[in-house]
Protein backbone atom coordinates (compact mmCIF):
# COMPACT_ATOMS: atom_id res chain seq x y z
CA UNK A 1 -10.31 129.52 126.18
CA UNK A 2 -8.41 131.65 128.21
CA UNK A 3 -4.77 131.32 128.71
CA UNK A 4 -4.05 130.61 132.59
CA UNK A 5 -0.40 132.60 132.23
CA UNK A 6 -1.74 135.72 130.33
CA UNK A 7 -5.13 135.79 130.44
CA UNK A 8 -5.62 136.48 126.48
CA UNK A 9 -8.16 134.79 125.01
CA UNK A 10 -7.50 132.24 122.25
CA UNK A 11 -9.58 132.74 119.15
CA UNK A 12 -9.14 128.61 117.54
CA UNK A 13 -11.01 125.79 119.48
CA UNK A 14 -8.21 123.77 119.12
CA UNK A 15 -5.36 125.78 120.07
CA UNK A 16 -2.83 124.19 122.16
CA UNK A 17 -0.65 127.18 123.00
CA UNK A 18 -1.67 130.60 123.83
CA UNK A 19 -1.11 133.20 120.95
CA UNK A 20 0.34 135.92 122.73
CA UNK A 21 2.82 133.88 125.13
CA UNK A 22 2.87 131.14 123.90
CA UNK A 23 2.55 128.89 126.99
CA UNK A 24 0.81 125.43 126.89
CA UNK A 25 -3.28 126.21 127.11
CA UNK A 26 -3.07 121.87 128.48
CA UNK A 27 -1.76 120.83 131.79
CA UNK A 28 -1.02 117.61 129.79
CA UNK A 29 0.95 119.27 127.64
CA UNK A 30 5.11 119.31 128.94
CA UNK A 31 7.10 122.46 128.27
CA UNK A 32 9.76 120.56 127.63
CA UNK A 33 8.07 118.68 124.78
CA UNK A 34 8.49 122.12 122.85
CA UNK A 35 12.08 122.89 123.99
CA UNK A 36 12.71 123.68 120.47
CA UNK A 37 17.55 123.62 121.54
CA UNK A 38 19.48 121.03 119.86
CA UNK A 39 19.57 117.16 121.27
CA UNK A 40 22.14 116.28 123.45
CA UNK A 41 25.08 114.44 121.79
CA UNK A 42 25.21 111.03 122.37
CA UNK A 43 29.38 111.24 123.30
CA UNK A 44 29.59 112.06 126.90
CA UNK A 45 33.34 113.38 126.99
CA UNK A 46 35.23 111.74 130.00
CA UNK A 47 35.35 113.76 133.29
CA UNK A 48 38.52 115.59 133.42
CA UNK A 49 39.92 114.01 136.38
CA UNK A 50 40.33 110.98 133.84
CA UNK A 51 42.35 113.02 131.42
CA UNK A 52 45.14 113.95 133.78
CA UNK A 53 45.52 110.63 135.40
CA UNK A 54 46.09 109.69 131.45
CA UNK A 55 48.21 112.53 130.61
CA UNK A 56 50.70 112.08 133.69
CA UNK A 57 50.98 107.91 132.99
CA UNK A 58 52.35 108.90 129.89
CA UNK A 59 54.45 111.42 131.03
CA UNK A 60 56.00 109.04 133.78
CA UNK A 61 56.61 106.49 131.57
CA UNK A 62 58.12 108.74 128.82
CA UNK A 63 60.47 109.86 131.23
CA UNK A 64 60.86 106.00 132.60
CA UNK A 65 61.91 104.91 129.24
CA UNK A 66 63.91 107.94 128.03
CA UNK A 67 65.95 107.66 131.06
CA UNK A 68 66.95 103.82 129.85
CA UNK A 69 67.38 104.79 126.44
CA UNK A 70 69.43 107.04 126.84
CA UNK A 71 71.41 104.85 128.99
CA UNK A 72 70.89 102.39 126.02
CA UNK A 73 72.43 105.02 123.70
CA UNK A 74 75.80 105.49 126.45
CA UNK A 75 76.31 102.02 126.46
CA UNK A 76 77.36 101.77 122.37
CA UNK A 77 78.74 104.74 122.19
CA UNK A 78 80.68 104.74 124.99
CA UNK A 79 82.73 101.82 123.93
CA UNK A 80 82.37 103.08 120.34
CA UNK A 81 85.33 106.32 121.03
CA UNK A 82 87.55 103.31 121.49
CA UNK A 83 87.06 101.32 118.22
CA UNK A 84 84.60 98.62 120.15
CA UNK A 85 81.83 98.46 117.93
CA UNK A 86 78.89 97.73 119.26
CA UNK A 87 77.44 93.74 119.13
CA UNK A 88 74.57 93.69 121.81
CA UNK A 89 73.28 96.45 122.74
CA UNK A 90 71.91 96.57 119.40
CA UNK A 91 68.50 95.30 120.71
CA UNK A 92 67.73 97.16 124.00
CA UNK A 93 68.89 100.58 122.10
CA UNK A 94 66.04 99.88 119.13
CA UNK A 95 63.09 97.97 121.72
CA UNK A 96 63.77 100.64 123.91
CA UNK A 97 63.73 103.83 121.63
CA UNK A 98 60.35 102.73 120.37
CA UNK A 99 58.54 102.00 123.68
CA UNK A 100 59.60 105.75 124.13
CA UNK A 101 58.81 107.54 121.41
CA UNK A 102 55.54 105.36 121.49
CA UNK A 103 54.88 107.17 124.91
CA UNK A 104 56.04 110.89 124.01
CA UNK A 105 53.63 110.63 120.93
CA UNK A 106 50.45 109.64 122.88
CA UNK A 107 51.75 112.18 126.02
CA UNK A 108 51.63 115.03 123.12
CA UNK A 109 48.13 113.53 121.86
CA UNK A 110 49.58 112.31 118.06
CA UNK A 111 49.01 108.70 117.28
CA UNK A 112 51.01 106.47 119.66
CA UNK A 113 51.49 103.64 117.18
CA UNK A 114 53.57 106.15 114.69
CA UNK A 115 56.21 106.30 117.85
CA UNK A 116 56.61 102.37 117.18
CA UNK A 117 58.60 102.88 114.24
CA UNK A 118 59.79 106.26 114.25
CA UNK A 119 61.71 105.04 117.40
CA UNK A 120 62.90 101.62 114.95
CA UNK A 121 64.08 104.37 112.53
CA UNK A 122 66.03 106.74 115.22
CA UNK A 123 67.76 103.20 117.02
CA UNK A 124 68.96 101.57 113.21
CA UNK A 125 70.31 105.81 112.83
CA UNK A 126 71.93 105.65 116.11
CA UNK A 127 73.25 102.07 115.73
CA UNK A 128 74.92 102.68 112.56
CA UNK A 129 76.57 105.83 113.64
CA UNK A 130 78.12 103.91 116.93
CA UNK A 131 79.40 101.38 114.65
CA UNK A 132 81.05 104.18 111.76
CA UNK A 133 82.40 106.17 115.18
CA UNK A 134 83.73 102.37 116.14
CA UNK A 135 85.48 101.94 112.42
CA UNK A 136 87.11 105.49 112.77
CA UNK A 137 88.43 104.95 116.11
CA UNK A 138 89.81 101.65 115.73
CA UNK A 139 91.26 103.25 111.89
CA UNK A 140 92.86 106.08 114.21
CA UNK A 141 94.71 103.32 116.68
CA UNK A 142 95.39 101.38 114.22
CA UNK A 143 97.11 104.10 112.29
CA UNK A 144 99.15 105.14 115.13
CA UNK A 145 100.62 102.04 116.24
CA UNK A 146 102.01 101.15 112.31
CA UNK A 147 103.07 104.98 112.36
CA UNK A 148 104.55 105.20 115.57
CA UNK A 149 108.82 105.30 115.36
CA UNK A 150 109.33 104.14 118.52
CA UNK A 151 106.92 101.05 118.40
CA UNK A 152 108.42 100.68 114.61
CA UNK A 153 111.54 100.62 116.74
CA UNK A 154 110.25 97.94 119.14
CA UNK A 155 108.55 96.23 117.10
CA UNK A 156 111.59 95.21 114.75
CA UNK A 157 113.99 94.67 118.09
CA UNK A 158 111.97 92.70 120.38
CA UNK A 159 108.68 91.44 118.97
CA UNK A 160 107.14 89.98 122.30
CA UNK A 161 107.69 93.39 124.17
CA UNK A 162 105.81 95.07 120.85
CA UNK A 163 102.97 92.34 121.75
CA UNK A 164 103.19 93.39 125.09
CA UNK A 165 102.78 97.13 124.25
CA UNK A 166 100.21 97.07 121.88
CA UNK A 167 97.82 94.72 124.19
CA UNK A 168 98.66 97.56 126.63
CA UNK A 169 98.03 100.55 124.37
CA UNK A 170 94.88 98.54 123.23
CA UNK A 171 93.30 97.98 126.90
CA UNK A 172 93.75 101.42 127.29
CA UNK A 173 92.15 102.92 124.31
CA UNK A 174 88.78 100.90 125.80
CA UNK A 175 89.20 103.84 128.63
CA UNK A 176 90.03 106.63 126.57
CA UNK A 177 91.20 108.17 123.33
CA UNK A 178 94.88 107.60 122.73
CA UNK A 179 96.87 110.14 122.14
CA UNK A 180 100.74 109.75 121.04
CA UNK A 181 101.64 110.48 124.51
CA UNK A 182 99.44 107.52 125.51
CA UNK A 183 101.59 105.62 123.53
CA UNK A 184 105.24 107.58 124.52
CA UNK A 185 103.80 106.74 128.47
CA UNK A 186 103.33 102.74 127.70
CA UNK A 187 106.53 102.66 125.68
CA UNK A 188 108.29 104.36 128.53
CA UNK A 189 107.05 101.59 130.85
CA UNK A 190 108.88 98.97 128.74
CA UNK A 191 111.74 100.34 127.38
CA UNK A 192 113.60 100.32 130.58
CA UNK A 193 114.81 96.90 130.55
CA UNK A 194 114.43 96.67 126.49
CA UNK A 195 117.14 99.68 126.63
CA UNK A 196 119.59 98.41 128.80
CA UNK A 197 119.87 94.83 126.35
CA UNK A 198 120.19 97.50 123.13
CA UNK A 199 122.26 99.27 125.00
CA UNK A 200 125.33 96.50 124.68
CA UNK A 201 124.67 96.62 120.92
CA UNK A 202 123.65 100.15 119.73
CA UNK A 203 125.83 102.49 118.23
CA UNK A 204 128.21 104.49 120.65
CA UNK A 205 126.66 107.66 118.95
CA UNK A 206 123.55 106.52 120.35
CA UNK A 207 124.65 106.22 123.94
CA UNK A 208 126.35 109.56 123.77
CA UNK A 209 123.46 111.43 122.32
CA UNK A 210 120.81 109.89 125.26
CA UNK A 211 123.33 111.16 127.91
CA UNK A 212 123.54 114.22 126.63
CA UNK A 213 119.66 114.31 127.07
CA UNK A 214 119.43 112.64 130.28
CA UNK A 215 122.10 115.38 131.43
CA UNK A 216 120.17 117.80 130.38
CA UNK A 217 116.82 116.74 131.93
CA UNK A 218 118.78 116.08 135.34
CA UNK A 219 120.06 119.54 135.48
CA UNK A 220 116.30 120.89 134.91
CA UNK A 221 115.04 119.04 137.52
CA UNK A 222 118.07 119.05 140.19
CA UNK A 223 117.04 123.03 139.58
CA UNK A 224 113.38 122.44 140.93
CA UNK A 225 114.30 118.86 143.24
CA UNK A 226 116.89 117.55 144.50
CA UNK A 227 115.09 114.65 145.99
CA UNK A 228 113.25 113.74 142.89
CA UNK A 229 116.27 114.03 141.17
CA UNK A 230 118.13 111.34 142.98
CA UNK A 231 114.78 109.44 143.00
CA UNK A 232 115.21 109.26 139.36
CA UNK A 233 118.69 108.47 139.22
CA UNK A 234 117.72 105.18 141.61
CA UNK A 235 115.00 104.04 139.09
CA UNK A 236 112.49 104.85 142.06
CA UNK A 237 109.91 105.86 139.21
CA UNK A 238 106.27 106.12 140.05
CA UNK A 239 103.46 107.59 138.03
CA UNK A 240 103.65 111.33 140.54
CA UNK A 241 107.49 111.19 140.02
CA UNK A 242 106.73 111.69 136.36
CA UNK A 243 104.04 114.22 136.67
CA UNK A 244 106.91 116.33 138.32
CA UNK A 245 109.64 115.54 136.11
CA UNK A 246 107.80 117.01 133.32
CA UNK A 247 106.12 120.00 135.35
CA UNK A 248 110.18 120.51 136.01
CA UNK A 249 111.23 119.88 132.08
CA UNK A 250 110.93 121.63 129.18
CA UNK A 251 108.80 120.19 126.18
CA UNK A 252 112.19 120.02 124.05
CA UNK A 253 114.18 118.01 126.69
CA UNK A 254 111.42 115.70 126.96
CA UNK A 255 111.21 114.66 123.44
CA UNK A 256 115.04 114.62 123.50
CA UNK A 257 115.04 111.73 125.98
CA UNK A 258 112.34 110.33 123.85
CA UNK A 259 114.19 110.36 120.82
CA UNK A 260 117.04 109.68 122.16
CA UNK A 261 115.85 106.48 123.79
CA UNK A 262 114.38 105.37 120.47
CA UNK A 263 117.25 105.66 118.48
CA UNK A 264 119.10 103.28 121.46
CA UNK A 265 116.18 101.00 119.96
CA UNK A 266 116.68 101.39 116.47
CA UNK A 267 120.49 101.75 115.89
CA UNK A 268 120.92 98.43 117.68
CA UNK A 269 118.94 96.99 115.28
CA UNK A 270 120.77 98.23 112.78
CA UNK A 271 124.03 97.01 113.71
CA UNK A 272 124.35 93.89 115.08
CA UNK A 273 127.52 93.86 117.01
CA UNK A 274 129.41 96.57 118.60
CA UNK A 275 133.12 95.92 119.41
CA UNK A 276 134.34 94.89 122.90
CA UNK A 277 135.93 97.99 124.73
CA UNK A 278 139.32 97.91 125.49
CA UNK A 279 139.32 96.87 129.49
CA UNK A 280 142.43 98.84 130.27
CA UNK A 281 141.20 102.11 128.73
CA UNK A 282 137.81 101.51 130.01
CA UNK A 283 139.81 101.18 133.73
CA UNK A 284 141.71 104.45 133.22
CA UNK A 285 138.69 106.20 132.04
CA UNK A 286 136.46 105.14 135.28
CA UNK A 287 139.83 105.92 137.69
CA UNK A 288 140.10 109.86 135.92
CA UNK A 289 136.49 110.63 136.60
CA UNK A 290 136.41 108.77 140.18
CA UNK A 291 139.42 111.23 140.81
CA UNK A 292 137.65 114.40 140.00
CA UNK A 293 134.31 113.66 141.73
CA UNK A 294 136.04 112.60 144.84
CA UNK A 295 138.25 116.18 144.67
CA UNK A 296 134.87 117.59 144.51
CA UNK A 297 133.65 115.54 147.71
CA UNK A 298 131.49 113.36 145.59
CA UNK A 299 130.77 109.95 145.39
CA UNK A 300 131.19 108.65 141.46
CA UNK A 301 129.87 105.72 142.96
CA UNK A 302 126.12 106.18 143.22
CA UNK A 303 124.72 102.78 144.13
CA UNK A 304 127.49 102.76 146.98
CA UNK A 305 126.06 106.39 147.74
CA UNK A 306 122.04 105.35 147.92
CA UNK A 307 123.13 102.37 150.20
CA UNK A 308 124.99 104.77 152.89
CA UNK A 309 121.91 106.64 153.13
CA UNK A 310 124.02 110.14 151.78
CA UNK A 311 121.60 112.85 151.22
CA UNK A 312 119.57 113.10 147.65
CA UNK A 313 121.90 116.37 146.67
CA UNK A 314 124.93 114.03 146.87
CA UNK A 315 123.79 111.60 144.70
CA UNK A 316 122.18 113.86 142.43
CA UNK A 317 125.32 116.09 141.85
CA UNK A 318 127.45 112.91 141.99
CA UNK A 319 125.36 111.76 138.46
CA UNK A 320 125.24 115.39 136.75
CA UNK A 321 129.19 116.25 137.50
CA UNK A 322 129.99 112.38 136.22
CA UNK A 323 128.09 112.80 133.34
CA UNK A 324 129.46 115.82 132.44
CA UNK A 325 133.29 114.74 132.84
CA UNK A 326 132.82 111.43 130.87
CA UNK A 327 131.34 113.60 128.11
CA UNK A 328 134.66 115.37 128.03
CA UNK A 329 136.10 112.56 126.90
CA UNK A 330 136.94 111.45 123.92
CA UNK A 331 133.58 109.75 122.21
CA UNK A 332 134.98 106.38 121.98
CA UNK A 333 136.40 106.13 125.52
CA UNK A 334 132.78 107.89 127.10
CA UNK A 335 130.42 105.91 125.00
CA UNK A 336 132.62 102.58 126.45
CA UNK A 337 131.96 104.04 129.95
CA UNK A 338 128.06 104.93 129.76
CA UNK A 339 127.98 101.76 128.09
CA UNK A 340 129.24 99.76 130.98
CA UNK A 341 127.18 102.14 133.41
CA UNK A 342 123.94 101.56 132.28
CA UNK A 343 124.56 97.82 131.61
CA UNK A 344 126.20 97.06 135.23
């Protein structure tokens, strides 16, 4: 039989493919019955359109629940730099760190169900370092209200003001860090009329020595203001007054006052009654310095001054020049004076 492709003639009877081409001598015979390539596999991969809609649902939901883990993370820690420790947001920090990490393992193409409890794992790690951070901050405050002299101070004077500053000093440290100064800046709030009761029983070296620093933080700042000098001298005290009084003081005045105002505190704990000044000498102290800030065209008056309306430098250079002369005086006579000035 001859071969319909080639023409060559086939030599066996039975031959069903031609010897020199090879192609089928049959027309029942199907080339693709001898397609001698591998079978198909039986997997048919998924069309790659289906891939990417996969790969970006776990990308947006990665995201979706990083984002609120995260925020989950914020909301211990946050609390956790003041000393709260955290109680519950225990739960959404460890549900939601391993819905995410159960997302950014099947986004990168790793086993989604290890994310499960490698996320468990990373929330019980973060947990316990928000409460340890929690322990250590509340150690810190803790640490400097019993070390503190001036709350010491307060503390054995006047125990409801100390409540009342430490529930202040502790509602702030749920805002911030606290710092001594924190705590200087509360005590400052209270002291004022805390001062003026130890003031009738402290020590007259005590009264002396805060004039002395009052003096010289009036003379810094009547240098820079005369207006916010008199504005302290009133008691007009806001929280920008302050901001300039120290831009205008030095760091050593400052904690002069401070100290200063403490030992008030403390020294009228210690001693328990001061004697009564003599009225008479107390009379002819007031009538020597009235008579030198009047030659001066003062007014040693300086409520009397503020209530005329005279101009801040009068009143400010009315309080520095009487200051000055009652420190002149003898220490018995000018702690009887201040006393009875900052008690009227």
């Amino acid at each position: 039989m001859n071969c319909k492709k080639c023409g060559a003639l086939s030599s066996a009877v039975r031959a069903r493919f031609c010897a020199s081409c090879g192609s089928p001598l049959h027309s029942n015979v199907l080339p693709e019955a001898f397609d001698d390539s591998e079978p198909a596999s039986k997997d048919v991969p998924k069309p790659a359109s289906a891939r990417v809609r996969g790969g970006a649902f776990s990308a947006f939901m990665m995201v979706l629940t990083g984002i609120a883990w995260l925020g989950s993370v914020a909301a211990i820690y946050i609390p956790a730099f003041s000393g709260t420790p955290p109680i519950q947001q225990g739960g959404p920090l460890l549900f939601g760190g391993s819905i995410f990490f159960l997302f950014l393992f099947q986004y990168f193409q790793r086993r989604p169900w290890l994310g499960f409890p490698i996320g468990l794992c990373v929330g019980f790690i973060a947990l316990a370092g928000a409460k340890m951070l929690a322990q250590n901050k509340a150690s810190e405050l803790s640490f400097l209200l019993s070390h503190d002299r001036g709350l010491s101070a307060v503390r054995d004077f006047d125990s409801k003001t100390y409540e009342d500053v430490v529930r202040q000093i502790t509602e702030l440290s749920n805002r911030k860090t606290v710092t001594p100064d924190d705590i200087g800046a509360v005590l400052r709030a209270n002291l004022v009329p805390l001062t003026r009761k130890a003031i009738k029983l402290t020590s007259n070296r005590a009264i002396i020595d805060v004039t002395r620093a009052k003096l010289a933080q009036l003379e810094e700042i009547s240098r820079n203001s005369m207006g916010d000098c008199a504005q302290l001298v009133l008691g007009q005290v806001d929280s920008k007054l302050i901001e300039r009084v120290n831009s205008y003081t030095t760091d050593k005045t400052r904690r002069a006052v401070a100290d200063a105002t403490i030992q008030i505190v403390m020294q009228a704990t210690e001693s328990s009654h001061t004697p009564e000044a003599d009225s008479e000498r107390l009379r002819d102290t007031a009538n020597a310095i009235r008579e030198i800030l009047l030659g001066e065209g003062l007014n040693p008056d300086i409520s009397e001054a503020a209530a005329k309306g005279q101009p801040p430098d009068i009143i400010c250079k009315s309080t520095v020049r009487l200051y000055q002369e009652a420190l002149k005086m003898p220490a018995m006579d000018a702690a009887a004076f201040f006393r009875a000035t900052y008690t009227d």
